[in-house]
C-alpha atoms as a PDB file:
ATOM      1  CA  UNK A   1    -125.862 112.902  18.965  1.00  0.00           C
ATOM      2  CA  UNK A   2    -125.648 116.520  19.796  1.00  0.00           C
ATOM      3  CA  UNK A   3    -126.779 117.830  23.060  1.00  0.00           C
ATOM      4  CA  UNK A   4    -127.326 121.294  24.821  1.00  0.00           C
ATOM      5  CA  UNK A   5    -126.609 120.837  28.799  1.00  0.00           C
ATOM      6  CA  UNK A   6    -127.194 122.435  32.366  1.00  0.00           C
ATOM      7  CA  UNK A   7    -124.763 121.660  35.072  1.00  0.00           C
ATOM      8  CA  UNK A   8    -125.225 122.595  38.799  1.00  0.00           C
ATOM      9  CA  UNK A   9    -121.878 123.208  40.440  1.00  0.00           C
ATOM     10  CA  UNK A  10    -121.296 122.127  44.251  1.00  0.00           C
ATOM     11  CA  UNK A  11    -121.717 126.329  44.621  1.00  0.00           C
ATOM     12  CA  UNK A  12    -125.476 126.012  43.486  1.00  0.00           C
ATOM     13  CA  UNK A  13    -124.400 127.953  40.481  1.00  0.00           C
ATOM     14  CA  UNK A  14    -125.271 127.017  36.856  1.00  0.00           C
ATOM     15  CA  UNK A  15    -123.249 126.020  33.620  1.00  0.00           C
ATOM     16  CA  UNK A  16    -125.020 125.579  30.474  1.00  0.00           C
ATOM     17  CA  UNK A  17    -122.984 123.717  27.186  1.00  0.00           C
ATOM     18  CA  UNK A  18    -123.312 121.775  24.090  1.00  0.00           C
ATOM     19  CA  UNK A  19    -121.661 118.887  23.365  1.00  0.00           C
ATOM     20  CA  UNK A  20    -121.416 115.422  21.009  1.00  0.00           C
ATOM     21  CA  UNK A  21    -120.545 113.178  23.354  1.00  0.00           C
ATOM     22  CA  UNK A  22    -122.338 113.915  27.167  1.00  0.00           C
ATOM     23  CA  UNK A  23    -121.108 110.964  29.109  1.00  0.00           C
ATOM     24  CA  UNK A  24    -117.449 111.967  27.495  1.00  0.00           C
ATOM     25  CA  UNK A  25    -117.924 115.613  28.456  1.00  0.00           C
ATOM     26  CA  UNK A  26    -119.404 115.058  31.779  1.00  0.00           C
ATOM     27  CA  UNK A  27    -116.483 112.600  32.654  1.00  0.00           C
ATOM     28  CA  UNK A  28    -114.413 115.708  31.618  1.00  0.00           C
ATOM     29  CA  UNK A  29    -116.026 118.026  33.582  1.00  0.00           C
ATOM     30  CA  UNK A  30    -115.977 116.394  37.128  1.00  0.00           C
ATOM     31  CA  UNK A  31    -111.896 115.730  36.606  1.00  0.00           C
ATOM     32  CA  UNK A  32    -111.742 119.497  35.728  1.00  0.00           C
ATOM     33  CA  UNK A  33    -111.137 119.457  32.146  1.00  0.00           C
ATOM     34  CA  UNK A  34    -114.155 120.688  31.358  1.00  0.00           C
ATOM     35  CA  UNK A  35    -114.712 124.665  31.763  1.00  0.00           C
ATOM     36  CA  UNK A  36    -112.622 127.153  34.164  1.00  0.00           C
ATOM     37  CA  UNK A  37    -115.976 127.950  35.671  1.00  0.00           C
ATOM     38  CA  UNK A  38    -117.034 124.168  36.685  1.00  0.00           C
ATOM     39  CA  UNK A  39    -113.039 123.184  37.350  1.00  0.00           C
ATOM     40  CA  UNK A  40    -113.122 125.382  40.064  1.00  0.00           C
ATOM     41  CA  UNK A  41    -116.693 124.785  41.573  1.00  0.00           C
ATOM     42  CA  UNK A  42    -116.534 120.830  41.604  1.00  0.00           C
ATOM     43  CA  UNK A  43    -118.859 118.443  41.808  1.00  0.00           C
ATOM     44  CA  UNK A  44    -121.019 118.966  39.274  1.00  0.00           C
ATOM     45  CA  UNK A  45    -124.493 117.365  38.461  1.00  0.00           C
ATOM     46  CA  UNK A  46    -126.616 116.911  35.320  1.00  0.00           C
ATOM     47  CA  UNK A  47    -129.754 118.965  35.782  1.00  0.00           C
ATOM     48  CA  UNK A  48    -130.555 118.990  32.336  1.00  0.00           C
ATOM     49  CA  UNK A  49    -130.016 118.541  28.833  1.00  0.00           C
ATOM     50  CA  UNK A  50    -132.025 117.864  25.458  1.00  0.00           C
ATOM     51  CA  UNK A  51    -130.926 116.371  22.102  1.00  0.00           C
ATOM     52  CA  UNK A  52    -130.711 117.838  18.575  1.00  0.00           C
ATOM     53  CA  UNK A  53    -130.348 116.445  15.184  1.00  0.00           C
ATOM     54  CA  UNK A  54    -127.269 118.789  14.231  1.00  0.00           C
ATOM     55  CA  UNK A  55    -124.493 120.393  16.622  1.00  0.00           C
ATOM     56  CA  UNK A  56    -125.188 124.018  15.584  1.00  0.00           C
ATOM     57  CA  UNK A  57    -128.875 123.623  16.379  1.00  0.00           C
ATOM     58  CA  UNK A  58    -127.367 122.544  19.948  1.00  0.00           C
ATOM     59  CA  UNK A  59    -124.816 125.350  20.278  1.00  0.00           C
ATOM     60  CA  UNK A  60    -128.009 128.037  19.367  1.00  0.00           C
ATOM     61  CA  UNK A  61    -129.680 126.565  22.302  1.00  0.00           C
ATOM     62  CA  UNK A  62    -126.775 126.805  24.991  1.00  0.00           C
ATOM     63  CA  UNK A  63    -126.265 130.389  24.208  1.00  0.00           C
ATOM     64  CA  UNK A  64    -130.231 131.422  24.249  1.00  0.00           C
ATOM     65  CA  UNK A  65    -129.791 129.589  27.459  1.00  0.00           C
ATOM     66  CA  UNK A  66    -127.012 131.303  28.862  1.00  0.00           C
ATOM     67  CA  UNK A  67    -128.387 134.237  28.506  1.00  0.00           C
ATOM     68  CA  UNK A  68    -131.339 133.276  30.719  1.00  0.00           C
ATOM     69  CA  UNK A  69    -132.155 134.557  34.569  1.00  0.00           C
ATOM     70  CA  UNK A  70    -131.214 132.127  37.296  1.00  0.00           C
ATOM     71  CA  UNK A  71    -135.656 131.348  37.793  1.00  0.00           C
ATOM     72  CA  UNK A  72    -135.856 131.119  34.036  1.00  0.00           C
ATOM     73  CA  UNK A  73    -133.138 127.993  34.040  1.00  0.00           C
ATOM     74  CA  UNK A  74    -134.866 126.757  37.297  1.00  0.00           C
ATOM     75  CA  UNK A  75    -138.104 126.450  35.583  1.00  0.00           C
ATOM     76  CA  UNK A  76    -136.500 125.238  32.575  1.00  0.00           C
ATOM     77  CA  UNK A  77    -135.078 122.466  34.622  1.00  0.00           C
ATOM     78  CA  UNK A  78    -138.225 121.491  36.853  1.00  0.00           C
ATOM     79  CA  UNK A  79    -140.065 121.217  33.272  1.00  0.00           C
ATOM     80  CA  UNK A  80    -142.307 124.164  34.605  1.00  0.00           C
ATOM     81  CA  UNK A  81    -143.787 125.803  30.555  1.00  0.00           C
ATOM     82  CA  UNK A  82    -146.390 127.956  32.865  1.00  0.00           C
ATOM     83  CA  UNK A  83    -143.184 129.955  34.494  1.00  0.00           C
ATOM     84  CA  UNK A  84    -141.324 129.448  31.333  1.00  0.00           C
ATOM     85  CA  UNK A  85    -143.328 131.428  29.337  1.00  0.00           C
ATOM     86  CA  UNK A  86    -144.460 133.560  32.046  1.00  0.00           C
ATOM     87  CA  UNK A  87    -140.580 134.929  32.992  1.00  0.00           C
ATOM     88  CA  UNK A  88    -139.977 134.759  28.819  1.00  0.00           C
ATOM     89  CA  UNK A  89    -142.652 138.080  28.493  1.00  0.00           C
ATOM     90  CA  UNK A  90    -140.799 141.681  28.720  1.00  0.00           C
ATOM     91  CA  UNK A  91    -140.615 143.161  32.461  1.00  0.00           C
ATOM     92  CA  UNK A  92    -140.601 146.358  32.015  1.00  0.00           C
ATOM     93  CA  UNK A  93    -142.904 149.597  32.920  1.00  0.00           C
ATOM     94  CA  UNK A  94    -144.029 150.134  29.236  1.00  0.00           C
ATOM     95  CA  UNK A  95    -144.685 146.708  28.518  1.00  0.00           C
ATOM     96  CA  UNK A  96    -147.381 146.902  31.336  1.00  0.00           C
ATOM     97  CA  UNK A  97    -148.895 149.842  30.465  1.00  0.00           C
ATOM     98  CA  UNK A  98    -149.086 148.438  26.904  1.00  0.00           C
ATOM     99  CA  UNK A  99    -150.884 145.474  28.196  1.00  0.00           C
ATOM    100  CA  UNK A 100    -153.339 147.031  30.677  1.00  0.00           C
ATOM    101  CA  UNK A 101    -154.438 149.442  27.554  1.00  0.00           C
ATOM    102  CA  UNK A 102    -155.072 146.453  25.113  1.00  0.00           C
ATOM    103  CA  UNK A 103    -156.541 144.314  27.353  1.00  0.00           C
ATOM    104  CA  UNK A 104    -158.749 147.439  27.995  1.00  0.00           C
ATOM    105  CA  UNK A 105    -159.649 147.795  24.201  1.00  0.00           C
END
């Protein structure tokens, strides 16, 4: 079964990956096979992961999740949809002065 997973490194840091096999490539992690980022920030933990029905669907989902903030993994991991969604909406200066006229309207 595919998965997408977050590990925490012993430096607090984050590393997100897809796998088939989790036990197999978290046994390969922790003896520093794994990545050149987790090899060199061992132990790691499982934080996180979720299951798909095909590998490329899993792959997709590590790299959206890479490509997250540090608070948007955090509240990805602590299950937390209300901060999910709420860090997923545009932070910039525009974007609030779009939002303050509509919800004006």
């Amino acid at each position: 079964m595919p998965y997408t997973y977050i590990l925490e490194c012993a430096d607090g840091s984050f590393y997100t990956g897809s796998t088939w096999n989790l036990k197999r490539r978290l046994w390969q992690h922790q003896q520093g096979l794994g990545a050149k980022h987790t090899a060199k920030r061992l132990p790691v933990k499982l934080v996180y992961y979720e299951t798909f029905d095909r590998i490329d669907l899993a792959f997709y989902r590590e790299k959206q999740i890479q490509g997250w903030s540090r608070k948007k993994k955090l509240a990805l991991i602590a299950g937390d949809t209300n901060q999910l969604h709420r860090l997923a909406e545009c932070q910039n200066e525009s974007h609030y002065r779009n939002i303050q006229r509509y919800q004006k309207s």
